[in-house]
N, C-alpha and C. Protein backbone atom coordinates (compact mmCIF):
# COMPACT_ATOMS: atom_id res chain seq x y z
N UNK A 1 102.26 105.02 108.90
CA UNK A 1 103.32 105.50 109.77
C UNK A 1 103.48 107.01 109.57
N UNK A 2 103.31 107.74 110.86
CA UNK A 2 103.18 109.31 110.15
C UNK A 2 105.08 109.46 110.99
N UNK A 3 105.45 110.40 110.16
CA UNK A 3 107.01 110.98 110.15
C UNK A 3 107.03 112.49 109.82
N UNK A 4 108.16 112.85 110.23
CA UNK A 4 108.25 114.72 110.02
C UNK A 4 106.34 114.95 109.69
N UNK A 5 106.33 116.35 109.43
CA UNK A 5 105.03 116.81 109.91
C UNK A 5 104.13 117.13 108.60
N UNK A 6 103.14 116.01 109.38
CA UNK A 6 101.94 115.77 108.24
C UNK A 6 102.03 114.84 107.24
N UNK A 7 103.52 113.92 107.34
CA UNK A 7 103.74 113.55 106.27
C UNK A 7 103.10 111.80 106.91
N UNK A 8 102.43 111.22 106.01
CA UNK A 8 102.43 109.59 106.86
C UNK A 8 102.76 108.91 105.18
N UNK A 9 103.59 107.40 105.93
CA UNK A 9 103.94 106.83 104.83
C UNK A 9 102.91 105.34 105.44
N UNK A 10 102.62 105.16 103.88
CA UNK A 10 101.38 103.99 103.97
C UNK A 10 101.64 102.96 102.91
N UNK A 11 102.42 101.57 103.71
CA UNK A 11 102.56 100.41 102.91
C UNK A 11 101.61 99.85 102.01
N UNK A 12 101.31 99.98 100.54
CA UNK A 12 99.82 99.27 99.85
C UNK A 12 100.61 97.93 100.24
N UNK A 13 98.83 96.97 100.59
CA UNK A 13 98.46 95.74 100.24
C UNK A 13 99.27 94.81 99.48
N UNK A 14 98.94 95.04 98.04
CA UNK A 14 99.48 93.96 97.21
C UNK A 14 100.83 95.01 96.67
N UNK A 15 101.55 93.60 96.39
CA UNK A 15 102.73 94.42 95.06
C UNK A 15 102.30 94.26 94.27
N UNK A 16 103.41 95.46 93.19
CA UNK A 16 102.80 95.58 91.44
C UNK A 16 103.97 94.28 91.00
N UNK A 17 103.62 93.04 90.54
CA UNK A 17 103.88 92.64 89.77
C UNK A 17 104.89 92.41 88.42
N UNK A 18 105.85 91.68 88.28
CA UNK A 18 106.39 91.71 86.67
C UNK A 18 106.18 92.83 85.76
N UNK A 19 106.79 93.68 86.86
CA UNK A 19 106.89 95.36 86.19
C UNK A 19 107.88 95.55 85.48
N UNK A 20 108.04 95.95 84.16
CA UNK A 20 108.92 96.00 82.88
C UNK A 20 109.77 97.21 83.46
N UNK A 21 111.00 96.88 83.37
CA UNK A 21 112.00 98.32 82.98
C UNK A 21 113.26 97.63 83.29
N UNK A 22 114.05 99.03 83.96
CA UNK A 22 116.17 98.81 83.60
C UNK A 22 116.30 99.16 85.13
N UNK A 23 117.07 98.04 85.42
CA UNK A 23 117.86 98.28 86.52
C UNK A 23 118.67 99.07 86.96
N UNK A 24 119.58 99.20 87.53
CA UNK A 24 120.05 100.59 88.13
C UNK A 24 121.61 100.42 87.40
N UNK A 25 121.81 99.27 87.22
CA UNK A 25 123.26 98.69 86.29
C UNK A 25 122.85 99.00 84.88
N UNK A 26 121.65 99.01 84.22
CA UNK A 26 121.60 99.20 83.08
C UNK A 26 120.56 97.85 82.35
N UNK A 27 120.71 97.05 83.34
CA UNK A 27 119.73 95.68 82.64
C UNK A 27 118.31 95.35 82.55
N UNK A 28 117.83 95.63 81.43
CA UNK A 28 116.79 95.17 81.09
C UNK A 28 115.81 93.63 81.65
N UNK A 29 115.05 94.04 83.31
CA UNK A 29 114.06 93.41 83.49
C UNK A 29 112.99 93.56 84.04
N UNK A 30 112.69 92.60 84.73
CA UNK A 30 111.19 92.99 85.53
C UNK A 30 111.30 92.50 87.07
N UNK A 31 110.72 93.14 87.83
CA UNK A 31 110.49 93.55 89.35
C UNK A 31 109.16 93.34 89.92
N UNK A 32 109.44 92.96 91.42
CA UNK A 32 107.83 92.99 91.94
C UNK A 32 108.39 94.09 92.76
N UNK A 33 107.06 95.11 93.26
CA UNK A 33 107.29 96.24 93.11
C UNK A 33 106.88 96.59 94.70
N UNK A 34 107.25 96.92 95.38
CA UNK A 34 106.19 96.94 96.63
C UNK A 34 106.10 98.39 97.23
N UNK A 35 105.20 98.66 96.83
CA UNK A 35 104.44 100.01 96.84
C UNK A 35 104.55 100.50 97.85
N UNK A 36 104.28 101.68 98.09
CA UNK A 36 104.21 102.76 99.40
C UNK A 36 103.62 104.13 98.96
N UNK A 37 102.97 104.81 99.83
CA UNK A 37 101.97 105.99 99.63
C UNK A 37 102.54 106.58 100.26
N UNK A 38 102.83 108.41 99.94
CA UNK A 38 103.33 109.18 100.87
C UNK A 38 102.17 110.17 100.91
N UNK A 39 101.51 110.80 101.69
CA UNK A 39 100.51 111.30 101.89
C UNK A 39 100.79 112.47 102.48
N UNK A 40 100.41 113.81 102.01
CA UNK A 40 100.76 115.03 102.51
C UNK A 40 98.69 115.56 102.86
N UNK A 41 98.21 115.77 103.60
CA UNK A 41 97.11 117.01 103.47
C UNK A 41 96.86 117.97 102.77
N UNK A 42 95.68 117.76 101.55
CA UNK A 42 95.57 118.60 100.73
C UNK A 42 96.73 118.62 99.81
N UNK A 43 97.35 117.84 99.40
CA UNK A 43 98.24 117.49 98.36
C UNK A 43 98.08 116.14 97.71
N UNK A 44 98.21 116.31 96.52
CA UNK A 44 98.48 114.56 95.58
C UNK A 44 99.20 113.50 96.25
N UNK A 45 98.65 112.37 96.47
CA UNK A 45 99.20 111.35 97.15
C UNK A 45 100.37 110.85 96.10
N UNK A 46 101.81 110.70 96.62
CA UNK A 46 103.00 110.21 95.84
C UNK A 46 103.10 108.68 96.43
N UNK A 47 103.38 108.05 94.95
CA UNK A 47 103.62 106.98 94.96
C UNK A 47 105.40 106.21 95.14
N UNK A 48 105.83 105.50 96.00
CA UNK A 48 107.17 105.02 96.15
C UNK A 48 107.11 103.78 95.57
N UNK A 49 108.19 103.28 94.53
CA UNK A 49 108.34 101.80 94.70
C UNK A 49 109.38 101.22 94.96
N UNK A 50 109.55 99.67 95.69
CA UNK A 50 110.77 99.67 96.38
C UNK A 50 110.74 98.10 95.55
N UNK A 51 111.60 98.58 94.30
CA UNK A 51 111.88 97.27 93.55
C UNK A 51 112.29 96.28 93.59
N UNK A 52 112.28 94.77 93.89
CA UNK A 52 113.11 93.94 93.53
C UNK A 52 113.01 92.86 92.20
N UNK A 53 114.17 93.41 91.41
CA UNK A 53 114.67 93.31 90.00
C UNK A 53 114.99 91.50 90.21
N UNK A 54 114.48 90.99 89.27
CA UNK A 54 114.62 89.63 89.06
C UNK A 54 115.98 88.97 89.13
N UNK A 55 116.91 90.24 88.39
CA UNK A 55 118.47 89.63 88.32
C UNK A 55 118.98 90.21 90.07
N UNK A 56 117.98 89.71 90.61
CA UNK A 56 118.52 90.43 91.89
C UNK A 56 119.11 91.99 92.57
N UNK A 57 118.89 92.88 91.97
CA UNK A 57 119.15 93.91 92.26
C UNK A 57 118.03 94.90 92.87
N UNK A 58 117.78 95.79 93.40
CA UNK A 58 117.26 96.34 94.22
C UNK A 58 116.82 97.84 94.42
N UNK A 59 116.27 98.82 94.04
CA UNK A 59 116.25 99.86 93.88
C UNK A 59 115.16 100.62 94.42
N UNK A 60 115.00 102.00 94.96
CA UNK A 60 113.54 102.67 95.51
C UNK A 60 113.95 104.02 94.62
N UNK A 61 112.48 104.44 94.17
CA UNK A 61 112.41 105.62 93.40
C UNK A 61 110.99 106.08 93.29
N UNK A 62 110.83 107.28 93.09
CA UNK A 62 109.18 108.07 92.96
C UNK A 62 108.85 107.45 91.89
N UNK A 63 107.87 106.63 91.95
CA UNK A 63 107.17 106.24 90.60
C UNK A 63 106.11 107.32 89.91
N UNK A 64 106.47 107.53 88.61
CA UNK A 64 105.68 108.18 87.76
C UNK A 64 104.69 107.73 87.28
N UNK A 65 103.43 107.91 87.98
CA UNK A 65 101.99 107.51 87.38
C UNK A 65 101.63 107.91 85.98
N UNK A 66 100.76 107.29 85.26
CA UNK A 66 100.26 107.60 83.46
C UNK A 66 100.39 108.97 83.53
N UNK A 67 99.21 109.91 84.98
CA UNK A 67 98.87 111.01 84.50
C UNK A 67 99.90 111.71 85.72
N UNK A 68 100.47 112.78 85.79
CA UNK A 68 101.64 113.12 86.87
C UNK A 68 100.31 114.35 87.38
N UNK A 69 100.05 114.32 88.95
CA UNK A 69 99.41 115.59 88.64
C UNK A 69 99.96 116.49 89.00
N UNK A 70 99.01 117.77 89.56
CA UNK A 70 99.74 119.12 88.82
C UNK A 70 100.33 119.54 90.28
N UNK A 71 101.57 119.81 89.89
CA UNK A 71 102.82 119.66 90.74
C UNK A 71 103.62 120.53 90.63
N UNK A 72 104.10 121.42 91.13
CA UNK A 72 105.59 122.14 91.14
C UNK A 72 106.38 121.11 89.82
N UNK A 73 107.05 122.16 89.10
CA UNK A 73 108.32 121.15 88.37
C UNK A 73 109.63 120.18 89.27
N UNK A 74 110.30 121.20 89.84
CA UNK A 74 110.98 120.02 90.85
C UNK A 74 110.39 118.54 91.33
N UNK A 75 109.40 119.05 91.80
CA UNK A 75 109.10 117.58 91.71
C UNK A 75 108.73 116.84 90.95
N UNK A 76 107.46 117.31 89.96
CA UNK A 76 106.99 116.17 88.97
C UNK A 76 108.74 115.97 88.55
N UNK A 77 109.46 116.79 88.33
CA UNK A 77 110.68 116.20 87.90
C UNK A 77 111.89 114.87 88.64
N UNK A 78 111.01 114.77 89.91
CA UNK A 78 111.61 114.00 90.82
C UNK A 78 111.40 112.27 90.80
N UNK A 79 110.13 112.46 90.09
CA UNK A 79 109.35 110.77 89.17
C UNK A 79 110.57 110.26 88.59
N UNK A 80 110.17 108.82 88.84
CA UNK A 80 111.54 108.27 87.57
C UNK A 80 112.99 108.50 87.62
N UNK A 81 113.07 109.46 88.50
CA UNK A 81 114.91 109.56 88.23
C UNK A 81 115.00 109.59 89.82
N UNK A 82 116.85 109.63 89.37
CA UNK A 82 117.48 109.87 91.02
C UNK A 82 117.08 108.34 91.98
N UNK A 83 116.99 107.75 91.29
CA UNK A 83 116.64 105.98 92.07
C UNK A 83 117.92 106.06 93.31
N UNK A 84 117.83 105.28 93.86
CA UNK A 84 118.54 104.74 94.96
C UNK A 84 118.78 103.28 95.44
N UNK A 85 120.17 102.96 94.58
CA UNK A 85 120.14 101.57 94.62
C UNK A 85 120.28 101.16 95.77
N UNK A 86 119.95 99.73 96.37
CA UNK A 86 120.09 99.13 97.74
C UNK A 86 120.95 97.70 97.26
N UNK A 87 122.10 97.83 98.11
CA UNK A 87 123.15 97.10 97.84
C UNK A 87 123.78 95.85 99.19
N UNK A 88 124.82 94.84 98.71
CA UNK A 88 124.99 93.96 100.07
C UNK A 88 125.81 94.97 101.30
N UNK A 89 125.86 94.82 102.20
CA UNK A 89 126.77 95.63 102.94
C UNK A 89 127.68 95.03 103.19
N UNK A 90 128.22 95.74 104.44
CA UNK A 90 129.35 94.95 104.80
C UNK A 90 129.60 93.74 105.94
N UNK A 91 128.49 93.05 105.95
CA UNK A 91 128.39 91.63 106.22
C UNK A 91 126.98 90.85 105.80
N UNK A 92 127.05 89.38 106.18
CA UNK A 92 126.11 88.84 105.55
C UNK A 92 124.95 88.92 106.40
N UNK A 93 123.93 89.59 105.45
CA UNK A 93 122.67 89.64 106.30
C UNK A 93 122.26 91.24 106.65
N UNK A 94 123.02 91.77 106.07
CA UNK A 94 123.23 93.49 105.70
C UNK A 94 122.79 93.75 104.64
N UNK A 95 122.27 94.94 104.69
CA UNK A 95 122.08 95.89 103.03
C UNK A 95 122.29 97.40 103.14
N UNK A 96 123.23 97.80 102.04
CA UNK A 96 123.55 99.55 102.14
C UNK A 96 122.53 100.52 101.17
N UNK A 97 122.28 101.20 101.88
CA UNK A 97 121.62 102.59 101.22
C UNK A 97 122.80 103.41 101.15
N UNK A 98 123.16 104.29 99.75
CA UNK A 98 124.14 105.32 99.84
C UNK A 98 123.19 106.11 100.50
N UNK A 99 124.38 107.63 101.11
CA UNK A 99 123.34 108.75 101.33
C UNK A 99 124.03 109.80 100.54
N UNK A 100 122.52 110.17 99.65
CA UNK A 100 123.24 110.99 98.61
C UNK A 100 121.57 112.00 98.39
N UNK A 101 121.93 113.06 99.38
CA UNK A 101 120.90 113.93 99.84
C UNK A 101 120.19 114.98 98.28
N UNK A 102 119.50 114.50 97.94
CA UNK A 102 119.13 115.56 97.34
C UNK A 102 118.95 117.25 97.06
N UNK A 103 119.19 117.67 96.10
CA UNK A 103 118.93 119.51 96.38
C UNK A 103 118.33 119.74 94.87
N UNK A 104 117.81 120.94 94.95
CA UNK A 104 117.16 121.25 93.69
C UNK A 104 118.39 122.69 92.83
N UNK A 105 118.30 122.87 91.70
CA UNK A 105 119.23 123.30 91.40
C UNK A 105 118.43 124.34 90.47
N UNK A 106 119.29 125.54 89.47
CA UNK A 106 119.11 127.03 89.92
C UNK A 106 118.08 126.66 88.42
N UNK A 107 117.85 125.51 88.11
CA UNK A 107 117.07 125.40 86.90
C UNK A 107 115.72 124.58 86.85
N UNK A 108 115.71 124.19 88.49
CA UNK A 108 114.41 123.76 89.32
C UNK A 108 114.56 121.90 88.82
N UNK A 109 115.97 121.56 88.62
CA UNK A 109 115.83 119.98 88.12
C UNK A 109 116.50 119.42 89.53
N UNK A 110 116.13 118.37 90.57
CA UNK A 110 116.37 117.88 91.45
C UNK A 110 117.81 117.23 90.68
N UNK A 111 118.65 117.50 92.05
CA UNK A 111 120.31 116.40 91.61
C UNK A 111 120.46 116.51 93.29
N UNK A 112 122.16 115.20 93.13
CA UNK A 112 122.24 114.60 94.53
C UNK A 112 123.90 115.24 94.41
N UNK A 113 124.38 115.41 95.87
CA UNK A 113 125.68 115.78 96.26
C UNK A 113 126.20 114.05 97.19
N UNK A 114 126.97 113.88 96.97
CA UNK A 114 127.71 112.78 97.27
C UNK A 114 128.30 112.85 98.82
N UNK A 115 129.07 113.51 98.74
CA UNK A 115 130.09 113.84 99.55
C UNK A 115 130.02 115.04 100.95
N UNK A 116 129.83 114.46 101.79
CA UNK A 116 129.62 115.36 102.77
C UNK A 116 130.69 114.96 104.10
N UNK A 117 131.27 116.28 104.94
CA UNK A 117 131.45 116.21 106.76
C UNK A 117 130.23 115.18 107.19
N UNK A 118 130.20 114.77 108.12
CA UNK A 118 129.30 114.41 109.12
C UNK A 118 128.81 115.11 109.27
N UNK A 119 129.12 116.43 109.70
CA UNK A 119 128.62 117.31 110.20
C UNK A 119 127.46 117.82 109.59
N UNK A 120 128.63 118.44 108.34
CA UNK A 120 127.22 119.22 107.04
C UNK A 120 126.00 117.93 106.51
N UNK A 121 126.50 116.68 106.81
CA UNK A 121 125.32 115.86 106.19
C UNK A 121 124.16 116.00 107.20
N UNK A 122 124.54 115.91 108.68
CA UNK A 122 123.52 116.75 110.08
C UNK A 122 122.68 117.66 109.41
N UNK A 123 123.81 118.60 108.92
CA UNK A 123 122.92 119.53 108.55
C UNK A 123 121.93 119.91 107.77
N UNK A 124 122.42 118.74 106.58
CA UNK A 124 121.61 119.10 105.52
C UNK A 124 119.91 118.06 105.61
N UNK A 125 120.61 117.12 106.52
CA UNK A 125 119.23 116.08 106.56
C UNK A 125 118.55 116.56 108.22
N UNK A 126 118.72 116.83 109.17
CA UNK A 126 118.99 117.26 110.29
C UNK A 126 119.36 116.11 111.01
N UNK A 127 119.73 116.36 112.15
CA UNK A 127 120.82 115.48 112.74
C UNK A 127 119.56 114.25 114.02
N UNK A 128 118.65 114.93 114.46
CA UNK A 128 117.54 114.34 115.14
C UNK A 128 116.93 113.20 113.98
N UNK A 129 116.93 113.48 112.78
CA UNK A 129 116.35 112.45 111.98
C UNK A 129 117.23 111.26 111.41
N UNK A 130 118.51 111.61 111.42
CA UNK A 130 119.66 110.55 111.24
C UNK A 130 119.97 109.88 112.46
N UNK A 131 119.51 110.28 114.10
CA UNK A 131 119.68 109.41 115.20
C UNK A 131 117.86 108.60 114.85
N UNK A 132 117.00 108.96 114.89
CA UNK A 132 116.30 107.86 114.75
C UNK A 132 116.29 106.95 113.74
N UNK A 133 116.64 107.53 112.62
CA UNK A 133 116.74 106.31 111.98
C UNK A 133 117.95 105.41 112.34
N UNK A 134 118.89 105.65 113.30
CA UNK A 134 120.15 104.57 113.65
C UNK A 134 119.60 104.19 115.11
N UNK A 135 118.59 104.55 115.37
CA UNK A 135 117.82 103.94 116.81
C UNK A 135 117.25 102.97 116.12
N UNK A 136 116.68 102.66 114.75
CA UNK A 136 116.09 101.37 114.76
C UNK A 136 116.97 100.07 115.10
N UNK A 137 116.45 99.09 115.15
CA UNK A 137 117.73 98.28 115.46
C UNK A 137 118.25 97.33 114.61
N UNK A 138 119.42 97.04 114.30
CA UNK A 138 120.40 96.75 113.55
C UNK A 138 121.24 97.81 112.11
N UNK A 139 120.75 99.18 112.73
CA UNK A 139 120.56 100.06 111.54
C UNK A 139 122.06 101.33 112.02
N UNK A 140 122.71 101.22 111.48
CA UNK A 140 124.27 102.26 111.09
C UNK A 140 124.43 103.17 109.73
N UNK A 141 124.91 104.12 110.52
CA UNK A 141 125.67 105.00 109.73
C UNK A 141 127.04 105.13 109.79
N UNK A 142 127.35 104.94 108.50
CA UNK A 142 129.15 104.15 108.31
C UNK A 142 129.30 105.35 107.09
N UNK A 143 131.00 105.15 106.95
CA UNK A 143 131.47 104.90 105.76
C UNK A 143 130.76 104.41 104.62
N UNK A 144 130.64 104.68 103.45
CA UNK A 144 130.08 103.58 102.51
C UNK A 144 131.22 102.36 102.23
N UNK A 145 132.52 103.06 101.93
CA UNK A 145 133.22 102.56 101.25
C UNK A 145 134.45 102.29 102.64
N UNK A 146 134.95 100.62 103.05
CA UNK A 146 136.34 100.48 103.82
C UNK A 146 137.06 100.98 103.21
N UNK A 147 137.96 101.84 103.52
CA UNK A 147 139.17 102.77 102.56
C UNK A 147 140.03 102.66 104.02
N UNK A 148 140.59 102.06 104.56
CA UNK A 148 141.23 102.08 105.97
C UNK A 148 142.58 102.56 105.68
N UNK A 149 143.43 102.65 104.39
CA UNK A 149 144.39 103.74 104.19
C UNK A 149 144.18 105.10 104.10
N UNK A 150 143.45 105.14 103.85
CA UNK A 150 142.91 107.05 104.20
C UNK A 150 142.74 107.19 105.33
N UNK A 151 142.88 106.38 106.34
CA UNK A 151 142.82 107.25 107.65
C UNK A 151 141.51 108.23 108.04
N UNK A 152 140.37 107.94 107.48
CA UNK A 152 139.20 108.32 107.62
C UNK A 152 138.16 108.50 108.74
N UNK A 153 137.87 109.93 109.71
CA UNK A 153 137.55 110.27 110.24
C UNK A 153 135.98 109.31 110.56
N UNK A 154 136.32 109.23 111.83
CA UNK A 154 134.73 108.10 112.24
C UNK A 154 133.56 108.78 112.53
N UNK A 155 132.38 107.78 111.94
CA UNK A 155 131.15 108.33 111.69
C UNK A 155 130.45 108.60 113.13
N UNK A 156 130.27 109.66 113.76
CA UNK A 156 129.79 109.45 114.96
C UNK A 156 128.75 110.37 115.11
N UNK A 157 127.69 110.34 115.16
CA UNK A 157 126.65 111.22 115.20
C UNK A 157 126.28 112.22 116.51
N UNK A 158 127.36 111.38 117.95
CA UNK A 158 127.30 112.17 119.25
C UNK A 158 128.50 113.27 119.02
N UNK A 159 129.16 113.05 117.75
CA UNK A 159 130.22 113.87 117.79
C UNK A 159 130.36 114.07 115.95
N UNK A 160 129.80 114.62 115.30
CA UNK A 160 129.97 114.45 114.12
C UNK A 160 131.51 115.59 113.52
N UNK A 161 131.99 114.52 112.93
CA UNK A 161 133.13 115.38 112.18
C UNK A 161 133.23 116.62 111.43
N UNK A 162 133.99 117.64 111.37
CA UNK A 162 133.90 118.50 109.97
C UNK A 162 134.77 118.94 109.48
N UNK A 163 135.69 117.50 109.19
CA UNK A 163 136.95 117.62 108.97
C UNK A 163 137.11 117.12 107.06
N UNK A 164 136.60 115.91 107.51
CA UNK A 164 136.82 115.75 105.69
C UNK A 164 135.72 115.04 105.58
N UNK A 165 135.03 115.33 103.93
CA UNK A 165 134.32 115.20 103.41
C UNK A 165 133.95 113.76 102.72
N UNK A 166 133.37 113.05 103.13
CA UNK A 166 133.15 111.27 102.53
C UNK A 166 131.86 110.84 102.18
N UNK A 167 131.67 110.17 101.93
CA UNK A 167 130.12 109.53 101.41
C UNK A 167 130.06 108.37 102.17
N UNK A 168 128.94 108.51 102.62
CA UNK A 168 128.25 107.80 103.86
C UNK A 168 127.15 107.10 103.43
N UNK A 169 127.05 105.94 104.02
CA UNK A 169 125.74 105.04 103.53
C UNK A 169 125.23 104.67 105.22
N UNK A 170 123.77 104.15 104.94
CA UNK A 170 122.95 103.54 105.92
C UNK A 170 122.92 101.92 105.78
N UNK A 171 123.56 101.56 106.55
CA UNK A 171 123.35 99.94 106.82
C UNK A 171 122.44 99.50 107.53
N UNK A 172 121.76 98.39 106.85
CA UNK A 172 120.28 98.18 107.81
C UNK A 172 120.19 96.48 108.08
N UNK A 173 119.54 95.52 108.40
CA UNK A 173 119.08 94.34 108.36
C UNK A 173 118.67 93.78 106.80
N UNK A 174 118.58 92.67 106.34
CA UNK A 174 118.02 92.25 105.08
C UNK A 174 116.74 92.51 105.38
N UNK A 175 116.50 91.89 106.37
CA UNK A 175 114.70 91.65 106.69
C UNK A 175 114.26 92.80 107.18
N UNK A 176 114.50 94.02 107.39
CA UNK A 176 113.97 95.44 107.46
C UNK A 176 113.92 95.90 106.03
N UNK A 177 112.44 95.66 105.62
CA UNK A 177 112.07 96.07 104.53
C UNK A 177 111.48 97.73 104.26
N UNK A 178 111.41 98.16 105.92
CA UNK A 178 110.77 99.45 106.32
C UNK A 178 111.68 100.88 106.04
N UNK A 179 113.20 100.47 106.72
CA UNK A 179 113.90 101.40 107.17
C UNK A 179 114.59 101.91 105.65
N UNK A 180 114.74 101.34 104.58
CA UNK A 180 115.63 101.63 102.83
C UNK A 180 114.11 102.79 102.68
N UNK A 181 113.08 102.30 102.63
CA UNK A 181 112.07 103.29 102.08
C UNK A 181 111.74 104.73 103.21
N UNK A 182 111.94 104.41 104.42
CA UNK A 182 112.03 105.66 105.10
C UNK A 182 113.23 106.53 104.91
N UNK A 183 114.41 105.94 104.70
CA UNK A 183 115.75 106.59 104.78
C UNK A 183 115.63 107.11 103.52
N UNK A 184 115.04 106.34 101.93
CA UNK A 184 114.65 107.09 100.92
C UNK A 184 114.03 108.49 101.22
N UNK A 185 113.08 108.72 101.96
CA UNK A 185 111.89 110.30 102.16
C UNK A 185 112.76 110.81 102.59
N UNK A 186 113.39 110.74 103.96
CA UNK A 186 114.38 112.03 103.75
C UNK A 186 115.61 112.10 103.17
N UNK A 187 116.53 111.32 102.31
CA UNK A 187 117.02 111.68 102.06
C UNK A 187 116.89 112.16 100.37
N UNK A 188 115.70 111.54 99.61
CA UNK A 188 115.35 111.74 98.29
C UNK A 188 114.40 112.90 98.14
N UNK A 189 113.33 112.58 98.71
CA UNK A 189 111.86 113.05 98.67
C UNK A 189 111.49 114.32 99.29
N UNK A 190 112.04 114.48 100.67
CA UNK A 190 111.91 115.05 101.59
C UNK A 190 112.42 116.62 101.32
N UNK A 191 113.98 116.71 100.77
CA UNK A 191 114.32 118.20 100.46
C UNK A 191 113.80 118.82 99.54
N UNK A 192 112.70 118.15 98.41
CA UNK A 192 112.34 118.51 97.41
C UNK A 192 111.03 119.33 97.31
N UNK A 193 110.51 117.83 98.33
CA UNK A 193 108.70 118.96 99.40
C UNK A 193 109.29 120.41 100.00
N UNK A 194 110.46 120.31 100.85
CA UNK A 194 110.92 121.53 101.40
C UNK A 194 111.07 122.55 100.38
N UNK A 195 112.04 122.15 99.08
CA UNK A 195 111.83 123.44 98.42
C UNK A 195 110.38 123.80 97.26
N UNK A 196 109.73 123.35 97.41
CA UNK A 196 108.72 123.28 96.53
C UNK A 196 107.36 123.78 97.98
N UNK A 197 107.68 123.88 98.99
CA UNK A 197 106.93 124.40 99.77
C UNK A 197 106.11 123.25 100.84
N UNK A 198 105.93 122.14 99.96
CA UNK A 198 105.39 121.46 100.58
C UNK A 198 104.93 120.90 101.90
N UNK A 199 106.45 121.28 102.59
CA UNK A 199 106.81 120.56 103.69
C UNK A 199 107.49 121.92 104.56
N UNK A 200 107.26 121.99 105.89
CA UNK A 200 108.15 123.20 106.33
C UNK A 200 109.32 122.97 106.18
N UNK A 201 110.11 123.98 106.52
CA UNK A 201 111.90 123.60 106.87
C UNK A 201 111.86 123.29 108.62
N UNK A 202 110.83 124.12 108.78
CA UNK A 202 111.22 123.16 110.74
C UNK A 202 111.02 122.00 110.53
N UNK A 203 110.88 121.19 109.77
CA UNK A 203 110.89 119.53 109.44
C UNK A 203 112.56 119.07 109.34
N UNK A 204 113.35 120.08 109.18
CA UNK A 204 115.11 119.38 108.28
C UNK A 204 115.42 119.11 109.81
């Protein structure tokens, strides 16, 4: 599947298997792992895995291969951390992605900002790439959190807010196994190629 420019994402074959590690809660188990290739031209092919943890929990993150190759720091620093748990939503037969956009910081270590306008989250992911991904179908951009006493400005992407600042998640289908690992690249992967060169900025 090729996306923003030059970039194609490529589902592997088999999953990895009763893969040892810690869940995103902290619990010690094992996952079948279902792989994905992100492929740039003339760059190291990055590996995604989009976990599911035995105690049921759920997570996508840059997997760190034995040997990391030779990479900008931001990113090799981007392996292994900054996961993105995938959670129930808000009905049955739903699952939430937070969106918690990545940026690189003045010491070249990737971290995530929480809290955004509608607006500035447009901005920071661009706003053409947050309508296709809510063109797939059964797929929203909400609130993360019902807080209906706050009186909380609605998520509208034909009209995005820039009034107050909230954390926003992507709601998708259970059985869209596609759209958690695309919504991962740009919102994990994607600003990190940008500052590390990888990727243009006419891509945001």
């Amino acid at each position: 599947m090729d996306f923003l420019h030059d970039l194609t994402l490529v589902r592997c074959e088999k999953p990895l298997t009763n893969k040892a590690g810690t869940t995103c809660s902290g619990e010690a188990s094992v996952a079948n792992a279902v792989e994905w290739e992100l492929r740039l031209p003339g760059r190291p092919t990055l590996t995604l895995h989009d976990n599911h943890w035995a105690n049921g929990e759920q997570d996508l993150v840059l997997h760190k291969p034995a040997v990391v190759p030779e990479m900008p720091a931001a990113l090799s620093r981007l392996h292994d951390r900054l996961r993105s748990g995938v959670t129930v939503g808000r009905q049955r037969r739903e699952k939430r992605l937070m969106v918690y956009p990545t940026h690189v910081d003045e010491h070249e270590w990737p971290r995530i900002k929480k809290s955004f306008t509608t607006a500035e989250l447009a901005g920071r992911l661009g706003l053409h790439h947050l309508c296709e991904l809510t063109a797939r179908e059964g797929v929203d951009l909400d609130h993360a959190f019902d807080r209906p006493r706050l009186d909380l400005p609605p998520v509208d992407l034909d009209d995005p807010q820039d009034e107050k600042r909230v954390q926003h998640a992507l709601f998708f289908p259970v059985e869209d196994d596609e759209t958690p690992v695309v919504a991962y690249v740009h919102f994990r992967v994607a600003p990190v190629l940008r500052h590390v060169g990888w990727l243009s900025p006419a891509d945001s």
